[in-house]
N, C-alpha and C. Protein backbone atom coordinates (compact mmCIF):
# COMPACT_ATOMS: atom_id res chain seq x y z
N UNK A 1 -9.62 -18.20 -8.49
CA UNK A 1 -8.95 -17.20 -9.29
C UNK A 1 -8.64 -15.99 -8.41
N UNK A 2 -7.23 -15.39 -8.33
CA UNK A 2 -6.66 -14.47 -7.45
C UNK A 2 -6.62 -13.19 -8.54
N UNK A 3 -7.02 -12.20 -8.33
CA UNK A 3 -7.01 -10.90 -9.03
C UNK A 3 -6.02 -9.95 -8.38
N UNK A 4 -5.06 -9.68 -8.72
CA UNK A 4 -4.26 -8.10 -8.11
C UNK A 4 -4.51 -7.18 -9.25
N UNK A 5 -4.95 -6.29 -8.20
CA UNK A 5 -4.98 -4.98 -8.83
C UNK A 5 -5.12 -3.75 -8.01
N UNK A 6 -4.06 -3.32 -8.36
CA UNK A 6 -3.27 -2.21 -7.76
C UNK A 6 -4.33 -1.20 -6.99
N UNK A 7 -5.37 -0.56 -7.72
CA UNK A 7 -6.48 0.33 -7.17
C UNK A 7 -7.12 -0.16 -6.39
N UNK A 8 -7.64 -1.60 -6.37
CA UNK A 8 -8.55 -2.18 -5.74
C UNK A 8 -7.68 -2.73 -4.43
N UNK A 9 -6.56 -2.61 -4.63
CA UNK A 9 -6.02 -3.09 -3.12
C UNK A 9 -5.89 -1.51 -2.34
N UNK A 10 -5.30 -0.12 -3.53
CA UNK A 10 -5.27 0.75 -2.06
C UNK A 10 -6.80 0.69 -1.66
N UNK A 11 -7.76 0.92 -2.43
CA UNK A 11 -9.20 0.72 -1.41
C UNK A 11 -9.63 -0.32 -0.43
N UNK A 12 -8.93 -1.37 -0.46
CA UNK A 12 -9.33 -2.08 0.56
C UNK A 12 -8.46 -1.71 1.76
N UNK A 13 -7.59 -1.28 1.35
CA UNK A 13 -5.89 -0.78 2.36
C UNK A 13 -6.49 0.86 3.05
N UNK A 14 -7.56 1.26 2.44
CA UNK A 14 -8.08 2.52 3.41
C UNK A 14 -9.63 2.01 4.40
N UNK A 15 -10.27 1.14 3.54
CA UNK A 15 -10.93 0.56 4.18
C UNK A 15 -10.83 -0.40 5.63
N UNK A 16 -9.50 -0.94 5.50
CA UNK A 16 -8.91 -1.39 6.74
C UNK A 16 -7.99 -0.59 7.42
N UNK A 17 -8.11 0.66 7.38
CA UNK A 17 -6.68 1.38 7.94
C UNK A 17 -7.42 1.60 9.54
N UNK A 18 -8.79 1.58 9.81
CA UNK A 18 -8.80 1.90 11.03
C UNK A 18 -9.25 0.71 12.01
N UNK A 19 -9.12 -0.49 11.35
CA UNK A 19 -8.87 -1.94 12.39
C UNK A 19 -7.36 -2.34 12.24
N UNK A 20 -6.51 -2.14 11.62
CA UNK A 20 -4.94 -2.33 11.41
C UNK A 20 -4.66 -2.87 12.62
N UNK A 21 -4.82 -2.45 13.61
CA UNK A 21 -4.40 -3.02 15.02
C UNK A 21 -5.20 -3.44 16.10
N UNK A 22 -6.42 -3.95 15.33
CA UNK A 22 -7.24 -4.64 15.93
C UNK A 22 -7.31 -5.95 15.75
N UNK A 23 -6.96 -6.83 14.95
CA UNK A 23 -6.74 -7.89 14.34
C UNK A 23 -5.56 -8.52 13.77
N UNK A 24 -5.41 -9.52 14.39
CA UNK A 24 -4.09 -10.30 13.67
C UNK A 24 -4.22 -10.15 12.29
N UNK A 25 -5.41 -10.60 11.61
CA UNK A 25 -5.80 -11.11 10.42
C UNK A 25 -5.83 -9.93 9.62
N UNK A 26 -6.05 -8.88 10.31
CA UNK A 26 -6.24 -7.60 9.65
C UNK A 26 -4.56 -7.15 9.41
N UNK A 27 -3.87 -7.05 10.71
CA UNK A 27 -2.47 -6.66 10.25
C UNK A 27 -1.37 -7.01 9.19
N UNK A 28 -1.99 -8.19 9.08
CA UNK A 28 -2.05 -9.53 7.99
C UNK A 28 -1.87 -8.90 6.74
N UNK A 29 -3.21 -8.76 6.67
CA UNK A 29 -3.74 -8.29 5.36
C UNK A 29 -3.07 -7.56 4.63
N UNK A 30 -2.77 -5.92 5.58
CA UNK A 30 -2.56 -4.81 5.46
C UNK A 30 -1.39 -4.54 4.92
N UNK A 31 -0.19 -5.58 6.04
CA UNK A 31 1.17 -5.75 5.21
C UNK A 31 1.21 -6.20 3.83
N UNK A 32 0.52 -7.26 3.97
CA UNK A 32 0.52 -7.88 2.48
C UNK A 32 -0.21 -7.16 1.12
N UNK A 33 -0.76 -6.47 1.63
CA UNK A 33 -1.44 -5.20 0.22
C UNK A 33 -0.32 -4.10 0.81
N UNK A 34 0.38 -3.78 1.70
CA UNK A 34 1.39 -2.83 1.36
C UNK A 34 2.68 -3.65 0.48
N UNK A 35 3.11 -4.50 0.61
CA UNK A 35 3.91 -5.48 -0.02
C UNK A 35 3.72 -5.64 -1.85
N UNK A 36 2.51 -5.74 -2.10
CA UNK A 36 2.10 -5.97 -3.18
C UNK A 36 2.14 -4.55 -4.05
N UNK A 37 1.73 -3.04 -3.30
CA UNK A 37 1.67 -1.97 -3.90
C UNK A 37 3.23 -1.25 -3.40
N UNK A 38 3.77 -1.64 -3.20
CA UNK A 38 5.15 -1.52 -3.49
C UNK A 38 6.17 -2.29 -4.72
N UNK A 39 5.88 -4.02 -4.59
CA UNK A 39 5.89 -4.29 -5.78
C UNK A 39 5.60 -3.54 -7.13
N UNK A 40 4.70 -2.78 -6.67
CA UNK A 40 3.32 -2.08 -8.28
C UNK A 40 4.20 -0.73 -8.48
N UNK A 41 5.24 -0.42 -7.90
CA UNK A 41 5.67 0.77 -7.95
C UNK A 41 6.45 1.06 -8.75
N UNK A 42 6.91 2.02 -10.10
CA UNK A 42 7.22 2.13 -10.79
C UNK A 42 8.50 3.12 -10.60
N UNK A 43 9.79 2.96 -10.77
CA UNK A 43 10.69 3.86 -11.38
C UNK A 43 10.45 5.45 -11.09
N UNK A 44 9.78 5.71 -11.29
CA UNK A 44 9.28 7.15 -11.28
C UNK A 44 8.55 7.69 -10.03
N UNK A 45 7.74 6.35 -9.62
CA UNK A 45 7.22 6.97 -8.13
C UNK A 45 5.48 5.97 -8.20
N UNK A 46 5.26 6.50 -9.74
CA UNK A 46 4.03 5.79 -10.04
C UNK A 46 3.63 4.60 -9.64
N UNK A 47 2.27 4.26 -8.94
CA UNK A 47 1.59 2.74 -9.05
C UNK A 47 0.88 2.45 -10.69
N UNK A 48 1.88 1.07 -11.09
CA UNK A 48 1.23 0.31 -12.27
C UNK A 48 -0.07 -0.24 -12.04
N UNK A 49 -0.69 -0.35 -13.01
CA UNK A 49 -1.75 -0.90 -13.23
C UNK A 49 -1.76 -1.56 -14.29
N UNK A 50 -1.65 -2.94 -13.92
CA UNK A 50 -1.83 -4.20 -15.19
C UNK A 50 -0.75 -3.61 -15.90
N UNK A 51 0.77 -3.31 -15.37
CA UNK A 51 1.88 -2.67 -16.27
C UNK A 51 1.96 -1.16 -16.63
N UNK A 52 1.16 -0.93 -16.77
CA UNK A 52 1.31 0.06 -17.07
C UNK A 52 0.78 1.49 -15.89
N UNK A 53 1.47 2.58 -16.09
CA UNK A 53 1.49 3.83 -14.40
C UNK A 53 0.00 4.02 -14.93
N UNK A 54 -0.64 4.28 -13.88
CA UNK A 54 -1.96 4.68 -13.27
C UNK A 54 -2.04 5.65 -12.09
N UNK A 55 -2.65 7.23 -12.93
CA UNK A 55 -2.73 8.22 -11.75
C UNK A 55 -3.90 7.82 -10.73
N UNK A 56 -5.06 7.02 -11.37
CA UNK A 56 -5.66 6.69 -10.02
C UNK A 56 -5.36 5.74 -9.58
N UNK A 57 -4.60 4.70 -9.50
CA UNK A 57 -3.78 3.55 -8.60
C UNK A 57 -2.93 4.31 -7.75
N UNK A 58 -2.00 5.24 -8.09
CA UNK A 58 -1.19 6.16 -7.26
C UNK A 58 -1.96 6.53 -6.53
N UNK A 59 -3.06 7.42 -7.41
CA UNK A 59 -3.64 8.47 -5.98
C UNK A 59 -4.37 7.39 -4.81
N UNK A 60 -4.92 6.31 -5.32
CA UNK A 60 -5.25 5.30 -4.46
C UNK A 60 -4.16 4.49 -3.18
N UNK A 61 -3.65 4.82 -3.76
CA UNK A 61 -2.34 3.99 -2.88
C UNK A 61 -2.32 5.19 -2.12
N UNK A 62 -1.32 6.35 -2.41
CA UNK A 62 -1.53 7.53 -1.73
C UNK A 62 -2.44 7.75 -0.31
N UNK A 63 -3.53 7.75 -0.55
CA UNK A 63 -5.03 7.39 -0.05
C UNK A 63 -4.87 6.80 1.02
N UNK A 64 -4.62 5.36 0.61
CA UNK A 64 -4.34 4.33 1.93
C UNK A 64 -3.14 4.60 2.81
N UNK A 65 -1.74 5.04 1.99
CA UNK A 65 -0.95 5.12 3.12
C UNK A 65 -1.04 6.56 3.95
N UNK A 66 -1.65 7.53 3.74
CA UNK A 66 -2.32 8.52 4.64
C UNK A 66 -2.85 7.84 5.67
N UNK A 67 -4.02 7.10 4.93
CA UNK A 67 -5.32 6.36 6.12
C UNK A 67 -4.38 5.72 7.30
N UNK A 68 -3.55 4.68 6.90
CA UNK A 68 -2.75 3.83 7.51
C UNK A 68 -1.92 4.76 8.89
N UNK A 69 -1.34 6.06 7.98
CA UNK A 69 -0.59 6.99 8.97
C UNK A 69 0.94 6.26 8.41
N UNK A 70 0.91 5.94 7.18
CA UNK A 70 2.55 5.11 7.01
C UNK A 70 3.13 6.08 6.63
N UNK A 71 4.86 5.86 7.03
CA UNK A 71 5.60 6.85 7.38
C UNK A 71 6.86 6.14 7.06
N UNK A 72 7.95 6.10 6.21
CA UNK A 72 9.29 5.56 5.54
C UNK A 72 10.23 5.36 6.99
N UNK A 73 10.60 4.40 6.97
CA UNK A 73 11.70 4.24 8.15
C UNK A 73 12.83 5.33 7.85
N UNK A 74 13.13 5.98 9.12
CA UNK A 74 14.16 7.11 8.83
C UNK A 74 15.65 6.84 9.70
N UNK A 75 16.24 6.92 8.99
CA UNK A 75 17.86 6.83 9.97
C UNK A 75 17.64 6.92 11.70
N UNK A 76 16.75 7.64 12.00
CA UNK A 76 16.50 7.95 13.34
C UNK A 76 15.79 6.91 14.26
N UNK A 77 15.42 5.99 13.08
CA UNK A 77 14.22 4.79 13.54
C UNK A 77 15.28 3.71 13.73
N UNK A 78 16.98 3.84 13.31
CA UNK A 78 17.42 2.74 13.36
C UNK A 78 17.59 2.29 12.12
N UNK A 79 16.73 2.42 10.67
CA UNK A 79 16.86 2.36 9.84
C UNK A 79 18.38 2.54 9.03
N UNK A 80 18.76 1.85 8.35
CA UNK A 80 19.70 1.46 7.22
C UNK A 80 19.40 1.62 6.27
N UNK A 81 20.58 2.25 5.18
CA UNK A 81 20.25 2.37 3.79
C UNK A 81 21.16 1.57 2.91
């Protein structure tokens, strides 16, 4: 049985933010719970939780992509819109 849930992935996503590039398996991971809490992202900005916006799934997510140091690809990166 596979559980997603939005809070419990940014905590594991801060918990791994400082092996991120120590491990294949870890970089792995990391994309794939950023993948998933982007999925979770709501219209408004909000992370869902089980459907519905959750200020602590946001602030959790939040959380991790600090930890991570993630940063939006910018026109300057080469980036396309």
């Amino acid at each position: 049985m596979c559980i997603r849930d939005s809070y419990l992935t940014g905590l594991v996503l801060t918990a791994l933010a400082p092996y991120q590039n120590q491990a294949q398996q870890v970089s792995e991971a990391v994309e794939k719970g950023l993948r998933f809490l982007s999925e979770q992202q709501g219209q408004n900005g909000a992370v869902l939780q089980n459907g519905t916006p959750s200020c602590q799934a946001t602030a959790q997510a939040m959380t991790a992509l600090c930890c991570l140091l993630y940063t939006s690809p910018s026109p300057r990166d080469g980036a396309t819109s």
